[in-house]
Protein backbone atom coordinates (compact mmCIF):
# COMPACT_ATOMS: atom_id res chain seq x y z
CA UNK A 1 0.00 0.00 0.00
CA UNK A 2 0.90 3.37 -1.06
CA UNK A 3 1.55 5.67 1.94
CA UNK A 4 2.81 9.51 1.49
CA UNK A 5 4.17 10.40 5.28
CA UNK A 6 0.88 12.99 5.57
CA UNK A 7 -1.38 9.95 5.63
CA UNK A 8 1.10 7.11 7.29
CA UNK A 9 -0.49 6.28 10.86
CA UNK A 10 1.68 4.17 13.35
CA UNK A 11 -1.88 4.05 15.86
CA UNK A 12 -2.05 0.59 16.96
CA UNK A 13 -5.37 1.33 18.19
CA UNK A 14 -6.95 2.61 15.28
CA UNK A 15 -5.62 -0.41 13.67
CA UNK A 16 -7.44 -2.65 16.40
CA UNK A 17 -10.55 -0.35 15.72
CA UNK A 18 -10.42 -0.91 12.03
CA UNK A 19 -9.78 -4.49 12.21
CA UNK A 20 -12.67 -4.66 14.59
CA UNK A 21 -15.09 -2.83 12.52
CA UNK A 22 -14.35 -4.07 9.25
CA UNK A 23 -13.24 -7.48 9.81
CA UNK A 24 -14.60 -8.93 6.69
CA UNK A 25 -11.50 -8.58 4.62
CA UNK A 26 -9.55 -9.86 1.81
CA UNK A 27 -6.79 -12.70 2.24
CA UNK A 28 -4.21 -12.67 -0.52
CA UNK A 29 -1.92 -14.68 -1.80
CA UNK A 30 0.25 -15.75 -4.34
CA UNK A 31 2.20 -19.16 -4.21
CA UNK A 32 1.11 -20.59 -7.17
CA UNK A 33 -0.81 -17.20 -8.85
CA UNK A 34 -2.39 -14.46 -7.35
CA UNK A 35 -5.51 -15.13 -5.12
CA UNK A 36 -7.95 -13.23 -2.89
CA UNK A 37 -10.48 -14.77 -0.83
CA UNK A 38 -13.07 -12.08 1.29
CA UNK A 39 -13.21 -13.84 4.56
CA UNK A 40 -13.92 -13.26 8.37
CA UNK A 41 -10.68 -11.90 10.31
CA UNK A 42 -10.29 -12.01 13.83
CA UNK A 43 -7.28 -9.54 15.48
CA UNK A 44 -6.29 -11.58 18.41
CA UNK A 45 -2.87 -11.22 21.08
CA UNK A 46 -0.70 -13.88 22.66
CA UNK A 47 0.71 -13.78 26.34
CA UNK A 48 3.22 -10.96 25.49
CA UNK A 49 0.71 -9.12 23.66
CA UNK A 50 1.98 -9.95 20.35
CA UNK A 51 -1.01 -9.32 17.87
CA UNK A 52 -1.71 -12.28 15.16
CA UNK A 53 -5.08 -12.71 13.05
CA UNK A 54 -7.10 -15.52 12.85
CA UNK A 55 -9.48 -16.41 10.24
CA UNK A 56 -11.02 -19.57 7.92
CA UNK A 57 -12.22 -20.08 4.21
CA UNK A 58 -13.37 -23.51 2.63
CA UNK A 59 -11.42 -26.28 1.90
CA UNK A 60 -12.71 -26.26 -1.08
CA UNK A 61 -11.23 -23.17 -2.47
CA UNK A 62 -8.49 -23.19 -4.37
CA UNK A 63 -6.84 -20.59 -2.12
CA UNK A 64 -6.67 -23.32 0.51
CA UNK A 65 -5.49 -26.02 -1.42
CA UNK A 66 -1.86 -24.20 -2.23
CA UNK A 67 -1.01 -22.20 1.04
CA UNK A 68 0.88 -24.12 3.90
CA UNK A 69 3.18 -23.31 7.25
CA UNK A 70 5.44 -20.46 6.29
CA UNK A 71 3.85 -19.12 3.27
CA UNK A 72 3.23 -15.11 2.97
CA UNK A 73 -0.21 -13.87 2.58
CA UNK A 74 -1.65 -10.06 2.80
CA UNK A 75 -4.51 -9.10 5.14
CA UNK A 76 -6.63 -5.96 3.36
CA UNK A 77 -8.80 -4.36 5.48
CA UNK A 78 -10.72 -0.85 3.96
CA UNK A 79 -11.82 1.04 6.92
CA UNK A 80 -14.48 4.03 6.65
CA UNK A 81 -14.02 6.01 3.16
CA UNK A 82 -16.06 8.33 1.32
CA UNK A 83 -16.17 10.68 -1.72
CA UNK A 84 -15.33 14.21 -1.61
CA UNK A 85 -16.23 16.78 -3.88
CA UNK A 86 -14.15 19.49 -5.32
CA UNK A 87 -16.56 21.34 -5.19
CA UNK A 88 -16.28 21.86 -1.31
CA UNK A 89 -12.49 23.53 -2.13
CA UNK A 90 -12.50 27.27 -2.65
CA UNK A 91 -10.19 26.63 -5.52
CA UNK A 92 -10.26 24.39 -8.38
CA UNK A 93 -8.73 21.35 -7.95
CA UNK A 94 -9.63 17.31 -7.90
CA UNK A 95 -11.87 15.32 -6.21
CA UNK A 96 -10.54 12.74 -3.66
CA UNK A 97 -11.80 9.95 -1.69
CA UNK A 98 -10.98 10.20 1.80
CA UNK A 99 -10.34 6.75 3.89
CA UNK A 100 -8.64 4.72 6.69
CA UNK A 101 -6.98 1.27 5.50
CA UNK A 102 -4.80 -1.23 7.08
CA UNK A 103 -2.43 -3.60 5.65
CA UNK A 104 -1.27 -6.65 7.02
CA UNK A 105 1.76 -8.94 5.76
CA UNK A 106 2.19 -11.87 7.60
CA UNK A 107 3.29 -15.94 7.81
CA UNK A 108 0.31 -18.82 7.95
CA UNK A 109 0.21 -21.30 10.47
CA UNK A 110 -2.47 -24.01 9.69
CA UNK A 111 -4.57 -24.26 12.29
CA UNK A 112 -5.07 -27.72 14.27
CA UNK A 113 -8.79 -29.03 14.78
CA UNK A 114 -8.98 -27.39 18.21
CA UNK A 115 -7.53 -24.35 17.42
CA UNK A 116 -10.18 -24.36 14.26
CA UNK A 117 -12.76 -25.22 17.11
CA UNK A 118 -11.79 -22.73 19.31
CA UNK A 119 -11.13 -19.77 16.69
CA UNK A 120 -15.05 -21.22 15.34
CA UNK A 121 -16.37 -20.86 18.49
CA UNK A 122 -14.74 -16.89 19.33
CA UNK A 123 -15.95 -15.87 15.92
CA UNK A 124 -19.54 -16.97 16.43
CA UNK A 125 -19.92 -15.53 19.69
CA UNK A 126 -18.81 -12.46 18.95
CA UNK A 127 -21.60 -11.68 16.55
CA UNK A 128 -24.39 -14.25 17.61
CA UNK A 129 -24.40 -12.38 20.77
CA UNK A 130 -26.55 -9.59 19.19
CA UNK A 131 -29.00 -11.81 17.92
CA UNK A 132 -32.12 -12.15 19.75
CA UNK A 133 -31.92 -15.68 20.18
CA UNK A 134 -27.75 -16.17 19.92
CA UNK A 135 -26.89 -19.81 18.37
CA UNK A 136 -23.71 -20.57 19.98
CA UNK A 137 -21.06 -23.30 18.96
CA UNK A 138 -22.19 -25.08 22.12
CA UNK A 139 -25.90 -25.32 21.77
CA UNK A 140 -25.03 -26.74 17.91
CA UNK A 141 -23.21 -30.33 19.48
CA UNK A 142 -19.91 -31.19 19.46
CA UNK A 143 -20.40 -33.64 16.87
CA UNK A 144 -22.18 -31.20 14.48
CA UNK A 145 -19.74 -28.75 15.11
CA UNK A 146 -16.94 -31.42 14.32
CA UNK A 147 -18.67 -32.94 11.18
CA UNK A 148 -18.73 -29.27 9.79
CA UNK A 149 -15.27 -28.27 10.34
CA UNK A 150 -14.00 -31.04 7.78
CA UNK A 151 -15.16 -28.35 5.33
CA UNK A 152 -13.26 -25.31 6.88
CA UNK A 153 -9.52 -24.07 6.72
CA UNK A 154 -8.05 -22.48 9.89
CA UNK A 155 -5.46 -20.41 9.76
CA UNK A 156 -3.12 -17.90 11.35
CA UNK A 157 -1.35 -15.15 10.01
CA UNK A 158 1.49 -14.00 12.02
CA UNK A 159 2.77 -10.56 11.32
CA UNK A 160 5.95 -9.49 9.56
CA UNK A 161 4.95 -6.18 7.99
CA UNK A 162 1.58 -3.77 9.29
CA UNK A 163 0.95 -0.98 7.35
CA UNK A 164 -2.03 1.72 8.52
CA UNK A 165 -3.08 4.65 5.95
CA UNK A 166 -5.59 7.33 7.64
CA UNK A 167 -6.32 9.63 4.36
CA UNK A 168 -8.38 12.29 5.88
CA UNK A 169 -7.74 15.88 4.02
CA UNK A 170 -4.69 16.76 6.26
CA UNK A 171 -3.36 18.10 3.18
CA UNK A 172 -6.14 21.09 2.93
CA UNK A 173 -5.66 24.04 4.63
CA UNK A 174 -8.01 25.13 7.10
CA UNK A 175 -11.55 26.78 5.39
CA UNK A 176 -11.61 24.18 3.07
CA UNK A 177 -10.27 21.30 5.89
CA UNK A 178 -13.98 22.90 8.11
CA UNK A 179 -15.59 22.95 4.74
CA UNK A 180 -15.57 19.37 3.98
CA UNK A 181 -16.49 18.51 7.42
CA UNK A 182 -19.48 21.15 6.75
CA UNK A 183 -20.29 18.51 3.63
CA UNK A 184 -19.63 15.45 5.15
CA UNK A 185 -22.21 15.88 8.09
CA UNK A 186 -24.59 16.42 6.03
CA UNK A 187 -24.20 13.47 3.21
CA UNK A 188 -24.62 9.13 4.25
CA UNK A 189 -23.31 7.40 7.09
CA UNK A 190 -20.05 6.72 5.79
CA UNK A 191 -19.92 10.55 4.82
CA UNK A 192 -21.03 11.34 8.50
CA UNK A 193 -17.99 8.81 9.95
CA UNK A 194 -14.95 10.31 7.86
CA UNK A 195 -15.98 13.92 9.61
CA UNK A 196 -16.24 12.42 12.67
CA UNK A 197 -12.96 11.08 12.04
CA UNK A 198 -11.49 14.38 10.97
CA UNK A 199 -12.75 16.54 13.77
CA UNK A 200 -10.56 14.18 15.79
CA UNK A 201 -7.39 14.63 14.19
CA UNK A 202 -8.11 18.23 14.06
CA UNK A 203 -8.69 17.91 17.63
CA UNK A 204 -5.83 15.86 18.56
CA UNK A 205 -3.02 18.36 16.48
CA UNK A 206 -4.41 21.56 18.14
């Protein structure tokens, strides 16, 4: 990823936030050509607080049949984003898109049937427990649970590289920095997040 030093973040917690909030990402890869798989990502720490990510995709896919221990893969997560106008600039110029985005190289570890079971289980409860009536991995049966992880590939990404982009108009100077803001409150929900997003840096520079 492509990161000018205006827009380069080194905010672990933003990452964590990003990763949390947009954690159906792209796993890529490219042992044998290149391959991308959208999949469920889970950001997750060991005992000395060493972050690693966990996710799954189907045996079936063609992704899974070529990667193995040791092999590099890229973790693409696209945070919030959203258009803005050139119009909002009191001088003519080009339109943007303003975004947060986190990149993640890192090493697979395959996953062993607990860990899959385990990393199954964390991922379900985490959003079943907003459901009305939550389905957990233990109300399915072990055996059920079991039967259907024959069709799953766990892995583990353990990171080498972390890259984290936060594009959010530092680059404008002040009227027209307030005057997107002005726009973006006032447009969709990821228009509304980006100027949330801005009035914080603003906030956090002064």
């Amino acid at each position: 990823m492509f990161i000018p030093k205006l827009y380069k973040s080194e905010d672990y917690n933003l990452m964590k936030e990003i990763i949390r909030e947009h954690s159906f990402a792209l796993l890529i890869s490219s042992v044998d050509k290149i391959r991308a798989t959208h999949s469920m990502m889970m950001l997750n720490e060991d005992d000395t607080k060493n972050v690693y990510i966990e996710t799954h995709i189907s045996k079936a896919n063609p992704q899974a049949k070529t990667l193995k221990n040791g092999d590099e893969v890229l973790c693409d997560f696209l945070g919030a984003h959203t258009y803005i106008s050139s119009s909002w600039y009191d001088h003519v110029n080009v339109s943007t898109w303003n975004y947060e985005a986190v990149q993640i190289y890192g090493k697979v570890e395959l996953m062993n049937p607990e860990e899959l079971y385990h990393h199954l289980d964390k991922l379900t409860s985490k959003y079943e427990k907003f459901q009305q009536c939550p389905m957990m991995v233990e109300n399915m049966g072990k055996e059920f649970v079991e039967k259907e992880m024959k069709g799953a590939f766990g892995l583990k990404i353990i990171p080498t590289e972390i890259f984290i982009k936060q594009k959010l108009s530092q680059n404008r100077k002040e009227n027209d920095f307030k005057n997107i803001i002005s726009n973006l409150e006032n447009s969709d929900e990821n228009g509304k997040k980006i100027a949330d997003k801005m009035k914080l840096l603003k906030n956090n520079t002064l």
